[in-house]
Protein backbone atom coordinates (compact mmCIF):
# COMPACT_ATOMS: atom_id res chain seq x y z
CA UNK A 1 23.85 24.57 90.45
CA UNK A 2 21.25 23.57 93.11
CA UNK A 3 17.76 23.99 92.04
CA UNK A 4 16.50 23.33 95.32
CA UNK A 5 16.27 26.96 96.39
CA UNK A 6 14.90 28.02 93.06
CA UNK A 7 11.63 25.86 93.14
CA UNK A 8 8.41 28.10 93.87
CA UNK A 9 4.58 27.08 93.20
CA UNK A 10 2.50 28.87 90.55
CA UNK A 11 1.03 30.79 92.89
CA UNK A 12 4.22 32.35 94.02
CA UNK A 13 4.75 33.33 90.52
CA UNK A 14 1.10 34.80 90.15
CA UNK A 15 1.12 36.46 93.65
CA UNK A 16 5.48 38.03 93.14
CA UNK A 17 5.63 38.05 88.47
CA UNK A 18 7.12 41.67 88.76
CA UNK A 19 9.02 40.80 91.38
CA UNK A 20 10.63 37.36 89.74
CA UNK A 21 11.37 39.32 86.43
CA UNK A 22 12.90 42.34 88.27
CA UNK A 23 15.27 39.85 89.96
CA UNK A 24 15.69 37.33 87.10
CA UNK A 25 18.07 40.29 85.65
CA UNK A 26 20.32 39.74 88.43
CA UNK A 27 20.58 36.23 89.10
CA UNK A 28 22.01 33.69 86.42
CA UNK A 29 19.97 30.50 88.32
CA UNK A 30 16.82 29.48 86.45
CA UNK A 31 13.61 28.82 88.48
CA UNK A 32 11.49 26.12 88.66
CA UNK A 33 7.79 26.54 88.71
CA UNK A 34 5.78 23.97 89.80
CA UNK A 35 2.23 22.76 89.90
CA UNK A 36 0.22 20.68 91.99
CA UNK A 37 3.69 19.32 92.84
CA UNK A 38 5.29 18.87 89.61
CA UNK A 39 7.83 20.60 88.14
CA UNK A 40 6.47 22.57 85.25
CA UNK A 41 8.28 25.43 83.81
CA UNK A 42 11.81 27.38 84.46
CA UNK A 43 12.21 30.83 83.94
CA UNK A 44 15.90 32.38 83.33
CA UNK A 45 17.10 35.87 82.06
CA UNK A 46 17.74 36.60 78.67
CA UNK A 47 21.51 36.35 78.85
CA UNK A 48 21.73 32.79 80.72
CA UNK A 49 18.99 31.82 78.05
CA UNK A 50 21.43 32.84 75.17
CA UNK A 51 23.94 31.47 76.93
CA UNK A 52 22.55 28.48 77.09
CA UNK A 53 21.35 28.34 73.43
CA UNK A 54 24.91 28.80 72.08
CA UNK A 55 26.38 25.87 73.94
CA UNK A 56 23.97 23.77 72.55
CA UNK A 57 24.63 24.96 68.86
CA UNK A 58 28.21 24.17 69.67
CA UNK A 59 27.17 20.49 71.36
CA UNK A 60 25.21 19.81 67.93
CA UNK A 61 28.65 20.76 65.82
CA UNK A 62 30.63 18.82 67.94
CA UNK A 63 28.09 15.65 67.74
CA UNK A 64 27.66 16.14 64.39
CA UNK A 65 31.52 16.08 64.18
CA UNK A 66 32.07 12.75 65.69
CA UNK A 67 29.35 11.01 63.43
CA UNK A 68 31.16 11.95 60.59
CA UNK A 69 34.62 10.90 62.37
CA UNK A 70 32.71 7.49 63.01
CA UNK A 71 31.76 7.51 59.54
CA UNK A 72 35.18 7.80 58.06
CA UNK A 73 33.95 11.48 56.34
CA UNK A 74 37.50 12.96 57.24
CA UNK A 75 40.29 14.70 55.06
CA UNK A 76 43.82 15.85 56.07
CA UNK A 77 44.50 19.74 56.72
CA UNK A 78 46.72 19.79 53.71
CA UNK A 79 44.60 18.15 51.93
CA UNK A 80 41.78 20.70 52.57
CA UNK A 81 44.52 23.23 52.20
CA UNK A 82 45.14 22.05 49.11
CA UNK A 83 42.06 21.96 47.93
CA UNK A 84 40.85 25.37 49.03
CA UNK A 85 44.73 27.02 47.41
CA UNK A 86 43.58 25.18 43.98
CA UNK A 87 40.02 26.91 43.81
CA UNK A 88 41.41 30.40 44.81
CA UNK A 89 43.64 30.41 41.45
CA UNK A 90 40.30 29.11 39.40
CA UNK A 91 39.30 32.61 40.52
């Protein structure tokens, strides 16, 4: 993705808002406000947004997955398989 096209001043985002949210539907690329020069905000439709939130949940599980593999906190399948048949026939 190349944010250089996507990169517009504050004041193009005063001066074109409906605009940039009529056509934010469309495209999937974010864009970058800036001001006085620096980068500031990004904008992106609702489904890249959501999009983007569920591949960070699954980043987290995955991290948080290899900590405990670091950390030794592992069991077998059948072990777990085990496990999980023994507390179905406490039921």
């Amino acid at each position: 993705m190349k944010l250089a096209s996507q990169i517009k001043p504050i004041s193009y985002l005063k001066a074109h808002a409906a605009e940039i949210v009529r056509n934010m539907g469309a495209q999937q690329e974010p864009l970058v406000i800036t001001q006085n020069g620096e980068a500031k905000v990004v904008i992106q439709n609702i489904e890249s947004y959501e999009q983007t939130l569920e591949a960070m949940a699954l980043l987290k599980i995955l991290a948080l997955g290899n900590r405990q593999i670091e950390a030794g906190n592992v069991e077998t399948a059948s072990a777990v398989i085990a496990r999980v048949r023994a507390n179905k026939g406490k039921r």
